[in-house]
PDB file of N, CA and C in Angstrom:
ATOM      1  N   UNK A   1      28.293 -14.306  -1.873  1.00  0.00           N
ATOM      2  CA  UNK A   1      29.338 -13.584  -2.555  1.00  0.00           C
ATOM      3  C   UNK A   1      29.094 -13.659  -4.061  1.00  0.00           C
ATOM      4  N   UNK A   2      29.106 -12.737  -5.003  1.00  0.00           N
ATOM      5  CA  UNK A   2      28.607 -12.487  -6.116  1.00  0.00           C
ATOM      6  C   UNK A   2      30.379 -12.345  -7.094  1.00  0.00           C
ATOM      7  N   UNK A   3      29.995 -13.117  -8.094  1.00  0.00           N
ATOM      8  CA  UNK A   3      30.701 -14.128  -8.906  1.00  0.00           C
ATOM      9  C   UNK A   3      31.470 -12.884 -10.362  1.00  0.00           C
ATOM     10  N   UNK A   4      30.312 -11.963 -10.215  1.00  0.00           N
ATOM     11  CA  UNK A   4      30.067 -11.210 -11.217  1.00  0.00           C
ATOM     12  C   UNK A   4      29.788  -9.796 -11.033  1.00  0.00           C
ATOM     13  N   UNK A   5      30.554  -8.919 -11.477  1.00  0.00           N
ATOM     14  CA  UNK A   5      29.988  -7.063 -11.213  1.00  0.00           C
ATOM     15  C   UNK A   5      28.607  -7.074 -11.826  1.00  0.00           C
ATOM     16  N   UNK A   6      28.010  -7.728 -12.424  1.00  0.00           N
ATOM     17  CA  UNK A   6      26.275  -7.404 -12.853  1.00  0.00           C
ATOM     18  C   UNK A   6      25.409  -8.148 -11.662  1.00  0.00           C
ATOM     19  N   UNK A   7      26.669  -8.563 -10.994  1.00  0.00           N
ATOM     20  CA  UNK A   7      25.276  -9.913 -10.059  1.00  0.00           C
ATOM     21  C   UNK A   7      25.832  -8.823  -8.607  1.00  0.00           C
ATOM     22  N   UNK A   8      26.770  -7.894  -8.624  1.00  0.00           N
ATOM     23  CA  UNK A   8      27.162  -7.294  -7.585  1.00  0.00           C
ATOM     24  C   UNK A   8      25.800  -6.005  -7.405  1.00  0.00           C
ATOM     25  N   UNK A   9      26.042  -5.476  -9.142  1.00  0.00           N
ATOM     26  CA  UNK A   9      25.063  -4.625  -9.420  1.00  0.00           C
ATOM     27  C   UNK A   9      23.341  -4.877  -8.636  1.00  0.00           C
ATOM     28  N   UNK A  10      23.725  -6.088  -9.310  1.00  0.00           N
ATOM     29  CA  UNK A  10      21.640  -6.979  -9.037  1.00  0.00           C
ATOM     30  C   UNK A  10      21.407  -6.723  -7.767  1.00  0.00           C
ATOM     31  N   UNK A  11      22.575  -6.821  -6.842  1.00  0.00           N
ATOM     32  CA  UNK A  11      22.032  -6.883  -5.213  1.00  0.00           C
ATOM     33  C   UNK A  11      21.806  -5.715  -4.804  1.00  0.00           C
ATOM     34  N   UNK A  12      23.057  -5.124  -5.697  1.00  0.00           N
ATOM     35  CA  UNK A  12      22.067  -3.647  -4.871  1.00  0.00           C
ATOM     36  C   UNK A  12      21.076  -2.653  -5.058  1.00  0.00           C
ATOM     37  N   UNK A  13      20.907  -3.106  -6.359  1.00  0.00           N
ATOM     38  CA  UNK A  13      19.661  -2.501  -7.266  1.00  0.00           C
ATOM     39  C   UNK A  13      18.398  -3.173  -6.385  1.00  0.00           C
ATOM     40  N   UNK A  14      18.519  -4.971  -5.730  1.00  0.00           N
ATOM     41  CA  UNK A  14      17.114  -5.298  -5.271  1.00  0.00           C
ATOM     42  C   UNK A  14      17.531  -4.743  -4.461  1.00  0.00           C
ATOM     43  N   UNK A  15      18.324  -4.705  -3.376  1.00  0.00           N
ATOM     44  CA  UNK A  15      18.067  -3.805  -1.821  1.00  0.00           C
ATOM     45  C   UNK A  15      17.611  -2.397  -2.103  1.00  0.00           C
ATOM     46  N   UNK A  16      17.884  -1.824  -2.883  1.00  0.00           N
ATOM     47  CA  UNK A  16      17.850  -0.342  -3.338  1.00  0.00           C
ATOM     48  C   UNK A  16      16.304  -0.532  -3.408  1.00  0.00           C
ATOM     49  N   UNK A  17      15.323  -1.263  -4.162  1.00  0.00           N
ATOM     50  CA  UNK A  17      14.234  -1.512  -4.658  1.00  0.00           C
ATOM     51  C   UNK A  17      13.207  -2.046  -3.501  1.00  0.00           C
ATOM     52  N   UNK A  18      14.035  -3.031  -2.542  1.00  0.00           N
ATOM     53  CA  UNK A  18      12.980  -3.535  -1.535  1.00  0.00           C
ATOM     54  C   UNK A  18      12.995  -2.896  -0.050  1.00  0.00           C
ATOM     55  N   UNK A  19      14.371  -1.476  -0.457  1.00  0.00           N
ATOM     56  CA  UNK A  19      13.318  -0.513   0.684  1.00  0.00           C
ATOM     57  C   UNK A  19      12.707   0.535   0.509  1.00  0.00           C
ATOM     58  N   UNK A  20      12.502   0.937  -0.928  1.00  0.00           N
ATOM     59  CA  UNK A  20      11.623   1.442  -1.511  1.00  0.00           C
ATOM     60  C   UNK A  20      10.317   1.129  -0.975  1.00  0.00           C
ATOM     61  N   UNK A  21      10.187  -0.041  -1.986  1.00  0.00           N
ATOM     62  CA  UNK A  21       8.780  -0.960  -1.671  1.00  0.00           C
ATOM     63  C   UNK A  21       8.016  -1.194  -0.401  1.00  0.00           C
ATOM     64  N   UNK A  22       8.931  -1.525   0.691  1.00  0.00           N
ATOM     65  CA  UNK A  22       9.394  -1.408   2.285  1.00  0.00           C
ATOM     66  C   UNK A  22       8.114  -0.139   2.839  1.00  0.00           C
ATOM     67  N   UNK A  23       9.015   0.814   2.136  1.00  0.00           N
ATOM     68  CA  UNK A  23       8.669   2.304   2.721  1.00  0.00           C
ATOM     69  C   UNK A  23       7.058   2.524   2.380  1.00  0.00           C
ATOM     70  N   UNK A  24       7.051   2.421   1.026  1.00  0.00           N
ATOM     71  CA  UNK A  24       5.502   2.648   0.402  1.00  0.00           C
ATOM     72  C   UNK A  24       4.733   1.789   1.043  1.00  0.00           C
ATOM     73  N   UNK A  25       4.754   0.601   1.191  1.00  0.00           N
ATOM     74  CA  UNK A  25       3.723  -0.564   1.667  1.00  0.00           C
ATOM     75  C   UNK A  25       3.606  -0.398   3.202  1.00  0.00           C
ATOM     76  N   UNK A  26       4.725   0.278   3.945  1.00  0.00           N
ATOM     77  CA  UNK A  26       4.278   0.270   5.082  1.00  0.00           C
ATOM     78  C   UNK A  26       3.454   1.850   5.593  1.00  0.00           C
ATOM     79  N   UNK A  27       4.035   2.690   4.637  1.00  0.00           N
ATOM     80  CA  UNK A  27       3.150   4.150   5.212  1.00  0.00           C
ATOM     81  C   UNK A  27       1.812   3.354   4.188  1.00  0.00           C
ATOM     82  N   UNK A  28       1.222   2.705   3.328  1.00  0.00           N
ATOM     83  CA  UNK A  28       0.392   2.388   2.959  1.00  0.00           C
ATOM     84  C   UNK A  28      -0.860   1.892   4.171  1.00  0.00           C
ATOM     85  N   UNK A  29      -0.017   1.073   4.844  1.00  0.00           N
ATOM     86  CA  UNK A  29      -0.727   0.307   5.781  1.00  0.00           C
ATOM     87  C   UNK A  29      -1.066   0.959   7.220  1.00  0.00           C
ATOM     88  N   UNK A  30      -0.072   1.481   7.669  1.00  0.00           N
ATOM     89  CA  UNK A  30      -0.869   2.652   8.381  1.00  0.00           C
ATOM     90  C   UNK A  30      -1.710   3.854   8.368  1.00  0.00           C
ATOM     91  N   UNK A  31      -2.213   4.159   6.545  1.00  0.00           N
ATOM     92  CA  UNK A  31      -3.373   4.826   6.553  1.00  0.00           C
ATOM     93  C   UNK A  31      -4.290   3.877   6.187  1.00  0.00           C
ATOM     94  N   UNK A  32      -3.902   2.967   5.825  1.00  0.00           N
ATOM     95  CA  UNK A  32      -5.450   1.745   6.250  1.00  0.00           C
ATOM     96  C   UNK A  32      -5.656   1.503   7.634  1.00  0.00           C
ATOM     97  N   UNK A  33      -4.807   1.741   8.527  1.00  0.00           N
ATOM     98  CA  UNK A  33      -5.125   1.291   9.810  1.00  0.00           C
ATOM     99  C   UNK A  33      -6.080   3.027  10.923  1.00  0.00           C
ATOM    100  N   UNK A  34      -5.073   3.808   9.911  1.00  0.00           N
ATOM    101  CA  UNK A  34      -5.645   5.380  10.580  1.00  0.00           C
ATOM    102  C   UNK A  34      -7.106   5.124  10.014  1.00  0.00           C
ATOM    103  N   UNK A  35      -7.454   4.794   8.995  1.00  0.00           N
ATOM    104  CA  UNK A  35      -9.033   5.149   8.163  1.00  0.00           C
ATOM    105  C   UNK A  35      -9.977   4.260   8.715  1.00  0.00           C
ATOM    106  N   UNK A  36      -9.459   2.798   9.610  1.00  0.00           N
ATOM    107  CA  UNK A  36     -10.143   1.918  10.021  1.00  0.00           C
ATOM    108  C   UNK A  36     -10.232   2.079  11.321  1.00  0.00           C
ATOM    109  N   UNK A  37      -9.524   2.833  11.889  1.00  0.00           N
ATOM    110  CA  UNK A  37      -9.945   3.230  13.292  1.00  0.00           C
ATOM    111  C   UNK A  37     -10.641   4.462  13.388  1.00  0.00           C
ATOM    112  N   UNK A  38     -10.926   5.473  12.710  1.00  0.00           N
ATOM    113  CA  UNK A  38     -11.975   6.492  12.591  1.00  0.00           C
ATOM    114  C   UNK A  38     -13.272   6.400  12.783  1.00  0.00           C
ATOM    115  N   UNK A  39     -13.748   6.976  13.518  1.00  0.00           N
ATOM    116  CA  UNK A  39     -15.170   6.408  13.782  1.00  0.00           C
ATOM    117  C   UNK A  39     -16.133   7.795  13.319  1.00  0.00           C
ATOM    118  N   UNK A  40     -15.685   8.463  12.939  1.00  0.00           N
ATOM    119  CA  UNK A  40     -16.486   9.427  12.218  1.00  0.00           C
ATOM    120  C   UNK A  40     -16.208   9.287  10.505  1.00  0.00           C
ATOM    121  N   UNK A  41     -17.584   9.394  10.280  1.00  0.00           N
ATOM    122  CA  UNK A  41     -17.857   8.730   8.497  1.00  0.00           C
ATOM    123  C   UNK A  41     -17.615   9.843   8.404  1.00  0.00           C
ATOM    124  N   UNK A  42     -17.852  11.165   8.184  1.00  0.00           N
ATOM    125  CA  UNK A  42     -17.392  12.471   7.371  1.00  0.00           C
ATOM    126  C   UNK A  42     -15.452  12.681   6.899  1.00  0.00           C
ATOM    127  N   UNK A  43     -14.667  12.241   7.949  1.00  0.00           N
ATOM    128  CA  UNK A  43     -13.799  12.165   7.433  1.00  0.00           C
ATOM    129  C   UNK A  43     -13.040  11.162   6.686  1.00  0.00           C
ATOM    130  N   UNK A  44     -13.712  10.169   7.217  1.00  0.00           N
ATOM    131  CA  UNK A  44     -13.450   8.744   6.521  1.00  0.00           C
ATOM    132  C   UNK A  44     -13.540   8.644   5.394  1.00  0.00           C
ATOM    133  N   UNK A  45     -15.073   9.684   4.743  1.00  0.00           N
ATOM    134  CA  UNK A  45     -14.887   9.157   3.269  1.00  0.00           C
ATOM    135  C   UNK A  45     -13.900  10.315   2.810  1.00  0.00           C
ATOM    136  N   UNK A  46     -13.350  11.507   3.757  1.00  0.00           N
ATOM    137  CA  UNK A  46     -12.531  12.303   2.800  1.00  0.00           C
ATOM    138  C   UNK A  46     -11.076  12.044   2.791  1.00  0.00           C
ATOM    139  N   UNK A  47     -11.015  10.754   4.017  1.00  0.00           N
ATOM    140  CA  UNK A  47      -9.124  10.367   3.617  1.00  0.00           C
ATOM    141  C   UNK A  47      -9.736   9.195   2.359  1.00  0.00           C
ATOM    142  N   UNK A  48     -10.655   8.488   2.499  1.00  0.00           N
ATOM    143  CA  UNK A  48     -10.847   7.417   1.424  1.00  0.00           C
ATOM    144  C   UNK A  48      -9.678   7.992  -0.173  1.00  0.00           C
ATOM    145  N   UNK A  49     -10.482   8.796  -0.659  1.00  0.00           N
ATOM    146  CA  UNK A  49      -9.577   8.535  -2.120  1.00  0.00           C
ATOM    147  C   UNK A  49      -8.561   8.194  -2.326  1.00  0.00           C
ATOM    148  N   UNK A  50      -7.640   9.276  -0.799  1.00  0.00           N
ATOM    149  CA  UNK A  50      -6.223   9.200  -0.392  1.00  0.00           C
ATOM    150  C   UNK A  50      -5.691   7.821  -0.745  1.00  0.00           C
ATOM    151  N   UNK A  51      -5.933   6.903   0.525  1.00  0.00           N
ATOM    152  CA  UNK A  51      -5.847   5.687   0.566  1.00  0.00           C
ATOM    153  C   UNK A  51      -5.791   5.060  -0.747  1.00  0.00           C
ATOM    154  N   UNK A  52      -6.998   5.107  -1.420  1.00  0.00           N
ATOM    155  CA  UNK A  52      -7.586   4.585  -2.595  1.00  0.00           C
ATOM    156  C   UNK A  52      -6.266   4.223  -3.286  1.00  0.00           C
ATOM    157  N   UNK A  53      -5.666   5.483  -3.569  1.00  0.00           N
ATOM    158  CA  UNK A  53      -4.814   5.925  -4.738  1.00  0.00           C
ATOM    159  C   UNK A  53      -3.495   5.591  -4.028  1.00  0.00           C
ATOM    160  N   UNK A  54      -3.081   5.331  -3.006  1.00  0.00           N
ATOM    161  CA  UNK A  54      -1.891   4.612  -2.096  1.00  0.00           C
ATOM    162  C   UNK A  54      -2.056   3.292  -2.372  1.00  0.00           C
ATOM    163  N   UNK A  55      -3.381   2.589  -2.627  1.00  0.00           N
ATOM    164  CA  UNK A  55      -3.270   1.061  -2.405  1.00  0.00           C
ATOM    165  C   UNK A  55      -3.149   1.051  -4.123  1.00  0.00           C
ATOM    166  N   UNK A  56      -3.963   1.724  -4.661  1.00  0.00           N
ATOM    167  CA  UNK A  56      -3.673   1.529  -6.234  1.00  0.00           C
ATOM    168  C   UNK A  56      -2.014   1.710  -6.872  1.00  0.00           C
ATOM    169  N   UNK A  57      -1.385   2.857  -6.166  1.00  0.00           N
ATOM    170  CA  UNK A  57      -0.119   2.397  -6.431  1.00  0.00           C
ATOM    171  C   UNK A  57       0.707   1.062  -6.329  1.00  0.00           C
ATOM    172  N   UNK A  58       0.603   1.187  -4.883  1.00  0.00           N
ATOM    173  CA  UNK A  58       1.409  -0.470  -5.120  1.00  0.00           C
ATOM    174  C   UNK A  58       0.989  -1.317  -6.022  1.00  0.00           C
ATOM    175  N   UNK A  59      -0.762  -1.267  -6.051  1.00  0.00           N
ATOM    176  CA  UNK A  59      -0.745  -2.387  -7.152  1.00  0.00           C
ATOM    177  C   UNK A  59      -0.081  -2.001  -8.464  1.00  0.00           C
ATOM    178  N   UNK A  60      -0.133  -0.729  -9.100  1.00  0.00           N
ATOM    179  CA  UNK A  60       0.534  -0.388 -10.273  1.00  0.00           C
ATOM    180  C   UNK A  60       2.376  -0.613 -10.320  1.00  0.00           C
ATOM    181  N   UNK A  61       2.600  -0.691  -9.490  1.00  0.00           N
ATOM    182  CA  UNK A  61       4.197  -0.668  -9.350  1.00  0.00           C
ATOM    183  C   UNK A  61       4.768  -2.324  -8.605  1.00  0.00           C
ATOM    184  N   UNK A  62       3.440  -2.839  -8.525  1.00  0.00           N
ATOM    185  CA  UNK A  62       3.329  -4.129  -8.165  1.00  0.00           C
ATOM    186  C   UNK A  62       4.270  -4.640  -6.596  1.00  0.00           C
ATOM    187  N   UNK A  63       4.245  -4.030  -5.960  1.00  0.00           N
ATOM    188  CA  UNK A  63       4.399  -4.377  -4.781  1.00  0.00           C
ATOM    189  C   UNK A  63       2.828  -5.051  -4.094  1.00  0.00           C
ATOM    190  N   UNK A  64       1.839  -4.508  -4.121  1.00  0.00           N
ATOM    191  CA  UNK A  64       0.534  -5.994  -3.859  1.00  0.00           C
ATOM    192  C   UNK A  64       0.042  -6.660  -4.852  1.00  0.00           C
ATOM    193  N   UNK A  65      -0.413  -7.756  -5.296  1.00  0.00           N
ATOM    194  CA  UNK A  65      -1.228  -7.791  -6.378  1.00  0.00           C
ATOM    195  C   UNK A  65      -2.553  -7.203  -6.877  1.00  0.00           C
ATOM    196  N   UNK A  66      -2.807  -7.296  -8.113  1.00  0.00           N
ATOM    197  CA  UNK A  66      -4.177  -6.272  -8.394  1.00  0.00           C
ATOM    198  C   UNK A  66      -5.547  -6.532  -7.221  1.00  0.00           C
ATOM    199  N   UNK A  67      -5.925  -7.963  -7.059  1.00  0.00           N
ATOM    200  CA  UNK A  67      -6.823  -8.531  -6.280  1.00  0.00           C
ATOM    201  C   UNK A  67      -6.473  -8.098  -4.906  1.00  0.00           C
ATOM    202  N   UNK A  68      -5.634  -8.404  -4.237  1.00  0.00           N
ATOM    203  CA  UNK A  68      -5.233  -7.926  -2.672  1.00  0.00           C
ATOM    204  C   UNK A  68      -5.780  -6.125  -2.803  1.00  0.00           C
ATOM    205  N   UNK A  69      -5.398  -5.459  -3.869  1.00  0.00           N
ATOM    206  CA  UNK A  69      -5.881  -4.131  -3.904  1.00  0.00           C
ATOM    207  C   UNK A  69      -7.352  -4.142  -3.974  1.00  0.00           C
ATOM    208  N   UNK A  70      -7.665  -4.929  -4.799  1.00  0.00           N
ATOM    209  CA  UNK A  70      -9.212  -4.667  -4.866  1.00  0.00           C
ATOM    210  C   UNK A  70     -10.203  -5.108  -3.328  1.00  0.00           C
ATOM    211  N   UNK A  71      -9.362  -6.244  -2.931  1.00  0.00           N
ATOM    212  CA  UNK A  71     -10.187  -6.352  -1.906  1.00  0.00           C
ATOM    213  C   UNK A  71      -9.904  -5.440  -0.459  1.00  0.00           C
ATOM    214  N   UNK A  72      -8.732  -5.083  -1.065  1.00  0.00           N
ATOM    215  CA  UNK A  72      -8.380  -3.847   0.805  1.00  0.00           C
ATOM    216  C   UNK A  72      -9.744  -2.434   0.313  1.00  0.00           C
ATOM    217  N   UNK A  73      -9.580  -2.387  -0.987  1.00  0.00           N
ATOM    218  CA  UNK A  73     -10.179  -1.195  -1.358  1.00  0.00           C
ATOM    219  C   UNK A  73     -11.970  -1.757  -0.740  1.00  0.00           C
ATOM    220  N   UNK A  74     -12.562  -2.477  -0.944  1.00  0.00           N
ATOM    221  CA  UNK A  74     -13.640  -3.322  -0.850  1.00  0.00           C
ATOM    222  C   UNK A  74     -14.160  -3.176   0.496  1.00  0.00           C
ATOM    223  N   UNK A  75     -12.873  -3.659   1.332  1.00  0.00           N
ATOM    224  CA  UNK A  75     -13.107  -3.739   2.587  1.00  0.00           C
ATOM    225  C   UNK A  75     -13.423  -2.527   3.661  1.00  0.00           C
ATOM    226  N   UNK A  76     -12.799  -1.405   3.053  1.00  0.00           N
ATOM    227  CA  UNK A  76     -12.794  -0.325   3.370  1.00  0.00           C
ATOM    228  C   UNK A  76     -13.795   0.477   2.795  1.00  0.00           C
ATOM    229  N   UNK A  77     -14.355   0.171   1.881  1.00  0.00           N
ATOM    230  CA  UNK A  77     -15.829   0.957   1.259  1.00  0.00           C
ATOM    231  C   UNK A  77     -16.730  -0.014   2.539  1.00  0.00           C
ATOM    232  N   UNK A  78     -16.924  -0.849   2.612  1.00  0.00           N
ATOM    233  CA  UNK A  78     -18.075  -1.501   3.500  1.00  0.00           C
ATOM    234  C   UNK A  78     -17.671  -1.037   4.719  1.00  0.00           C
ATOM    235  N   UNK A  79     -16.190  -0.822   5.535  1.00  0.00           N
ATOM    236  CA  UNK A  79     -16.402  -0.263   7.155  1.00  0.00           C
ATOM    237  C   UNK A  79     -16.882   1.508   6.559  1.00  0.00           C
ATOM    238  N   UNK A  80     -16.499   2.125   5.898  1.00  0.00           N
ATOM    239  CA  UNK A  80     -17.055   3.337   5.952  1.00  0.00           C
ATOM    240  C   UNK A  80     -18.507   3.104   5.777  1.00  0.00           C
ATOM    241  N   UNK A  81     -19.497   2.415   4.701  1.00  0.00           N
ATOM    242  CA  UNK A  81     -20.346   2.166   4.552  1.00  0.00           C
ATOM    243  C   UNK A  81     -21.285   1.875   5.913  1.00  0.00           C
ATOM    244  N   UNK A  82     -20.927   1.542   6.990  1.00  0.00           N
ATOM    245  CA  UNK A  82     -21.423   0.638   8.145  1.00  0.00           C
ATOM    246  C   UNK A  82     -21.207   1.968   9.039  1.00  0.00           C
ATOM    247  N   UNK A  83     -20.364   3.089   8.540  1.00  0.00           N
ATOM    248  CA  UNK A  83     -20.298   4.093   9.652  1.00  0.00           C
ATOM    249  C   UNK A  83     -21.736   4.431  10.016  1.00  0.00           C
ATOM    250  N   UNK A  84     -21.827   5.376  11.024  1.00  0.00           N
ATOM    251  CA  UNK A  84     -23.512   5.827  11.531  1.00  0.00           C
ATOM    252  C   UNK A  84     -22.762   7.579  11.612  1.00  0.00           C
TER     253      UNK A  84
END
């Protein structure tokens, strides 16, 4: 129970904020999961940027950290890389 109308405010500004975040990080993660189950490299590298620029958001708006981005991004250049 909140003591204060700014601390009433705060709660709902973070709920307001963490299903935002919620929303982005999880359609995030199911086009990492669509791009990692593709087994054809031609389209793989053409959702790649997509992705790219989905995982770079969160890191810019900081829902992942910069490193967790760099290495999903990483990980996903080497399974396309390994495609045949």
């Amino acid at each position: 129970m909140a003591n204060h109308a700014s601390a009433d405010k705060r709660n709902r500004q973070s709920e307001r904020r963490r299903l935002h975040n919620k929303y982005y990080a999880k359609t995030t993660r199911n086009a990492i999961r669509a791009l990692r189950n593709s087994e054809n490299k031609a389209t793989a590298e053409a959702d790649a940027p997509k992705v790219y620029a989905m995982i770079d958001k969160l890191a810019k708006i900081g829902v992942i950290h910069k490193n967790k981005a760099a290495n999903l991004k990483s990980g996903l250049a080497l399974y396309i890389n390994k495609l045949a």
